[in-house]
Each structure stands twice: as structure tokens, then as C-alpha cells.
Protein backbone atom coordinates (compact mmCIF):
# COMPACT_ATOMS: atom_id res chain seq x y z
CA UNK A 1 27.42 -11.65 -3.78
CA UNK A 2 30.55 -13.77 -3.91
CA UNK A 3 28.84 -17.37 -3.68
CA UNK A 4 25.67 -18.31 -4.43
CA UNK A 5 24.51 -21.60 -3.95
CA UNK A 6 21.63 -23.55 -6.43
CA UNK A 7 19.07 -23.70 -3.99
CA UNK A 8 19.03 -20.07 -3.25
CA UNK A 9 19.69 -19.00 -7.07
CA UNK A 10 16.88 -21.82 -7.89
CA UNK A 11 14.58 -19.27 -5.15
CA UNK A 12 14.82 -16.41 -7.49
CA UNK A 13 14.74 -18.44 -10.73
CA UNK A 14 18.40 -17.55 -11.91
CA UNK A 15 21.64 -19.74 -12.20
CA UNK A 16 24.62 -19.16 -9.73
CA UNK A 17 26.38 -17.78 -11.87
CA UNK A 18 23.75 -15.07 -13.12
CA UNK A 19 24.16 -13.48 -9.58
CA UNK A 20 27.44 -13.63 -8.60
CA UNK A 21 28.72 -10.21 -8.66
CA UNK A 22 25.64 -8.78 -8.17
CA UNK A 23 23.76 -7.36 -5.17
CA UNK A 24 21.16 -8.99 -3.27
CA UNK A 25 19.43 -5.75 -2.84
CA UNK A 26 18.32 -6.07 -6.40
CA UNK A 27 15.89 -9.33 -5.37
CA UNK A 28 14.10 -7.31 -2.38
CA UNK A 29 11.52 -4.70 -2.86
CA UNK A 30 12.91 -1.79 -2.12
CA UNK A 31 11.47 -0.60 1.30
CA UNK A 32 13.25 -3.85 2.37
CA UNK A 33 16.37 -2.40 1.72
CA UNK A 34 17.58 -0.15 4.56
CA UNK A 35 15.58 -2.56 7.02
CA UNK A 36 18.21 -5.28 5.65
CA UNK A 37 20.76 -2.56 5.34
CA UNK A 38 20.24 -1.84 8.96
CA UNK A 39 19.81 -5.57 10.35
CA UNK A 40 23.22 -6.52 8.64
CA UNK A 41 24.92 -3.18 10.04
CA UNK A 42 24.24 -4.75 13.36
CA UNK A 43 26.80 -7.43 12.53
CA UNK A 44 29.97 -7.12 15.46
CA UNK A 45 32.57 -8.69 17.40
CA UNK A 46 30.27 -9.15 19.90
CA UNK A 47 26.63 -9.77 18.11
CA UNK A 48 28.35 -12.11 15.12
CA UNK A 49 24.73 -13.23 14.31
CA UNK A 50 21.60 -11.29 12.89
CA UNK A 51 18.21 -12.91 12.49
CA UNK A 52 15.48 -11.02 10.65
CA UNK A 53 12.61 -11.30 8.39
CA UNK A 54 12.30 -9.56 4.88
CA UNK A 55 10.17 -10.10 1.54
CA UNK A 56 11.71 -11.07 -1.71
CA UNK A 57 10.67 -11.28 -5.10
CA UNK A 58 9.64 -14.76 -6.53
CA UNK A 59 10.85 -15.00 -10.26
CA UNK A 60 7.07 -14.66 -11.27
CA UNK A 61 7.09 -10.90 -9.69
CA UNK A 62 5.27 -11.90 -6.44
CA UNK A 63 6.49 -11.76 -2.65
CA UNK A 64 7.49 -14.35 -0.94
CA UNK A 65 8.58 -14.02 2.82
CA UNK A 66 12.11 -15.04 3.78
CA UNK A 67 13.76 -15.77 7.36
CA UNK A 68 17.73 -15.00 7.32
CA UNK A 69 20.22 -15.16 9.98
CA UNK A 70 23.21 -13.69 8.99
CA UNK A 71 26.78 -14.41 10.42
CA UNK A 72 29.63 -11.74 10.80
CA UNK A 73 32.70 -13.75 8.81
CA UNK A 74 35.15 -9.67 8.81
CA UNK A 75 34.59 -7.20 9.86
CA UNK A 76 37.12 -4.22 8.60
CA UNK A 77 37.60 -0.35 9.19
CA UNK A 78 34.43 -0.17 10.93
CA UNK A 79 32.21 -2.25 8.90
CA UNK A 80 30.72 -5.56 7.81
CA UNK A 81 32.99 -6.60 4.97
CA UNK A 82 31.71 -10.57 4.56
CA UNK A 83 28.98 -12.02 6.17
CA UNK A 84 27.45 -15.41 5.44
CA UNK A 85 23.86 -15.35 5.49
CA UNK A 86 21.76 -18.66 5.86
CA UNK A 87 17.62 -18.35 5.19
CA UNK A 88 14.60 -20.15 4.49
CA UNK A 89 11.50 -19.25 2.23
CA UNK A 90 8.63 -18.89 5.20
CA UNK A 91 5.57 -17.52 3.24
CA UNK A 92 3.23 -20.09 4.62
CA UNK A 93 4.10 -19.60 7.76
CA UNK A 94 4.25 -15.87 7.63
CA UNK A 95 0.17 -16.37 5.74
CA UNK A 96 -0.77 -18.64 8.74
CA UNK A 97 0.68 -15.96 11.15
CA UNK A 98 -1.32 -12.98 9.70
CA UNK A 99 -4.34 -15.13 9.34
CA UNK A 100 -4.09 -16.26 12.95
CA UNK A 101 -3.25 -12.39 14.00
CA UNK A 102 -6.36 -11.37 11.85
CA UNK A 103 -8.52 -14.14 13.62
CA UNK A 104 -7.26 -13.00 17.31
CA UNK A 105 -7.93 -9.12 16.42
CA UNK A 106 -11.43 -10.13 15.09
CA UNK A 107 -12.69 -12.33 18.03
CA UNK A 108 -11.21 -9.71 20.79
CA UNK A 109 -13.32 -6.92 18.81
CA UNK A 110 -16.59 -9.34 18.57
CA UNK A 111 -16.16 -10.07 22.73
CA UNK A 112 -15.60 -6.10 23.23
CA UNK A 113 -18.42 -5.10 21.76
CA UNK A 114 -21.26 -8.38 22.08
CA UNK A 115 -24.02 -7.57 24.56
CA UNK A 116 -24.15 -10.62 26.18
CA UNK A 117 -21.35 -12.01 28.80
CA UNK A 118 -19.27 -14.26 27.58
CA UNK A 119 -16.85 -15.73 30.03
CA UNK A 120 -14.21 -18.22 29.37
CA UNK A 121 -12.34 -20.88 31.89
CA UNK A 122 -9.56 -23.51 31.99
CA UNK A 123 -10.19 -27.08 32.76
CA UNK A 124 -9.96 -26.20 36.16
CA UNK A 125 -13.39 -23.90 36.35
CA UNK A 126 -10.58 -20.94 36.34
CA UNK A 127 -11.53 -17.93 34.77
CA UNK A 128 -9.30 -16.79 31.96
CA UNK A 129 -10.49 -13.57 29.64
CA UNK A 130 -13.69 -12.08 29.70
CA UNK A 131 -15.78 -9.75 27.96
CA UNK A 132 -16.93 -6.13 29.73
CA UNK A 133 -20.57 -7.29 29.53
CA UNK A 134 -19.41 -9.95 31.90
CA UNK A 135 -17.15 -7.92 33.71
CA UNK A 136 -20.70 -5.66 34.66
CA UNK A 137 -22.56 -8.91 35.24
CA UNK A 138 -19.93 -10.35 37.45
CA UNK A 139 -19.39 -7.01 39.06
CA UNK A 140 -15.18 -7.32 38.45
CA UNK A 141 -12.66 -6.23 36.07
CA UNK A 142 -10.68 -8.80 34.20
CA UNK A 143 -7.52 -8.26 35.73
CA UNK A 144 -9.06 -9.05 39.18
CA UNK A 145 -11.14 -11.86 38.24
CA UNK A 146 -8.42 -13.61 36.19
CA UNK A 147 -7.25 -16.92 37.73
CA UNK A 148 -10.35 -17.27 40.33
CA UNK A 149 -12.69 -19.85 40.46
CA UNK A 150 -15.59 -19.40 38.53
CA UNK A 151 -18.14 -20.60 41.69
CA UNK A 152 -16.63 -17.39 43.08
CA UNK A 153 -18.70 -15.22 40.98
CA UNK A 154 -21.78 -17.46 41.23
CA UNK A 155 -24.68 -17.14 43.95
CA UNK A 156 -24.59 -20.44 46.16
CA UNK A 157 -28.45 -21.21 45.71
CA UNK A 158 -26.86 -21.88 41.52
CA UNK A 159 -24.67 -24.60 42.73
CA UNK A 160 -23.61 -27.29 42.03
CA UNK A 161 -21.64 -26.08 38.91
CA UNK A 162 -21.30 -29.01 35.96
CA UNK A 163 -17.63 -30.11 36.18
């Protein structure tokens, strides 16, 4: 590295000074490194920016995640010489994302396998995803029943549906 600012020298719990000089390989773990390695080889005259997520070592050991985009400053002989990389720490949001992710994966796999039907709709009485026990009750796949009124899949001696 030939500058390092406090901030990001504060991030890894060393002075400026104490990583000048050195690589910033050395703060990743290392099946970060060729992913990095690769996103910065991406770097040319005509894609001058890079954007890409990594882990990084927090001075107590741990991983954190970080969000970088990099920026192409010369490119010589074929190859990213300086590059000026600007990032963010973006562990919480990277937690929240899993946990969300987690969340999604374990409702879809409660819906695909519950017994009873279990239909969803919009604040317009449109259906949006269903489960397959209500696709066999309502007699329709998903796909075909997505976007239709719900009073289409109800007998007319049920009606009138709450609003």
C-alpha cells in the first residue's frame, strides 16, 4: 500500500504508518485473496471501477465484512499498476442479509411442505405465492394463478368475500 488513511488503519487496529509498504492481502483471510486478486484484475480503460464484497480480519482475529469499489488510477504493460480503492465496514448489513436469506429459505420450505393451503394476496384480493396444497385445492399452478383475483378461485354461493 502506498497511502493509508487513519480511518482505514484505525479498521485493522494499526497506525498508517505500520502498513504502508505492506500488502493488503495480509488483512484478508486467505480464500479472499484471488477473489480480490481477480475483482481488481478487472480494472481497464474501459471498466475503471470495481465493486465487490470481501471479509477482513478485525484486530481482535474476527471477520468483519467489507464493501470496496476500487478505481483504475494506471494501468501499465498490461496490468493494474495503482488503483484507489474506497470501502466501508458492512457486517451488519451483511448479518441482516443472511438472517433475512435464512428467514426467506425457512418460510418457502415450511409453505412447501405444510398440509394445509395457504394462499397469500395483495391489497387488491390478487393472488401472489401459494403453497402446492393450495395449488391442489384451487385446482392451478402458481404460475397461472399468480396476479388473478382471488373470487376467481372461489365458488359464487361463498361470496361476498371480506374486503
Amino acid at each position: 500500500m502506498t497511502f493509508v488513511n487513519t480511518a482505514y488503519a484505525c479498521a485493522f487496529g494499526r497506525t498508517p504508518a505500520q502498513l504502508l509498504g505492506t500488502s493488503l492481502y495480509k488483512l484478508v483471510p486467505d480464500v479472499e485473496r484471488v477473489f480480490i486478486r481477480n475483482a481488481n484484475a478487472g480494472l481497464t480503460p474501459r471498466n475503471r471501477v470495481v465493486t465487490h464484497r470481501h471479509r477482513a480480519f478485525d484486530p481482535d482475529g474476527s471477520i468483519r465484512w467489507q464493501e470496496w469499489s476500487n478505481r483504475l488510477l494506471q494501468r501499465r504493460e498490461g496490468k493494474a499498476d495503482q488503483y484507489k480503492g474506497t470501502g466501508r465496514d458492512i457486517t451488519e448489513r451483511k448479518r441482516a442479509e443472511d438472517a433475512l436469506q435464512e428467514s426467506q429459505e425457512r418460510i418457502a420450505a415450511i409453505l412447501a411442505t405444510a398440509m394445509d393451503a395457504v394462499v397469500t394476496v395483495d391489497e387488491e384480493q390478487r393472488i401472489i405465492p401459494f403453497n402446492p396444497a393450495a395449488a391442489r385445492l384451487l385446482l392451478s399452478k402458481s404460475q397461472e394463478a399468480m396476479g388473478k383475483p382471488l373470487d376467481h378461485f372461489i365458488p359464487k354461493r361463498c361470496f361476498p368475500l371480506p374486503k
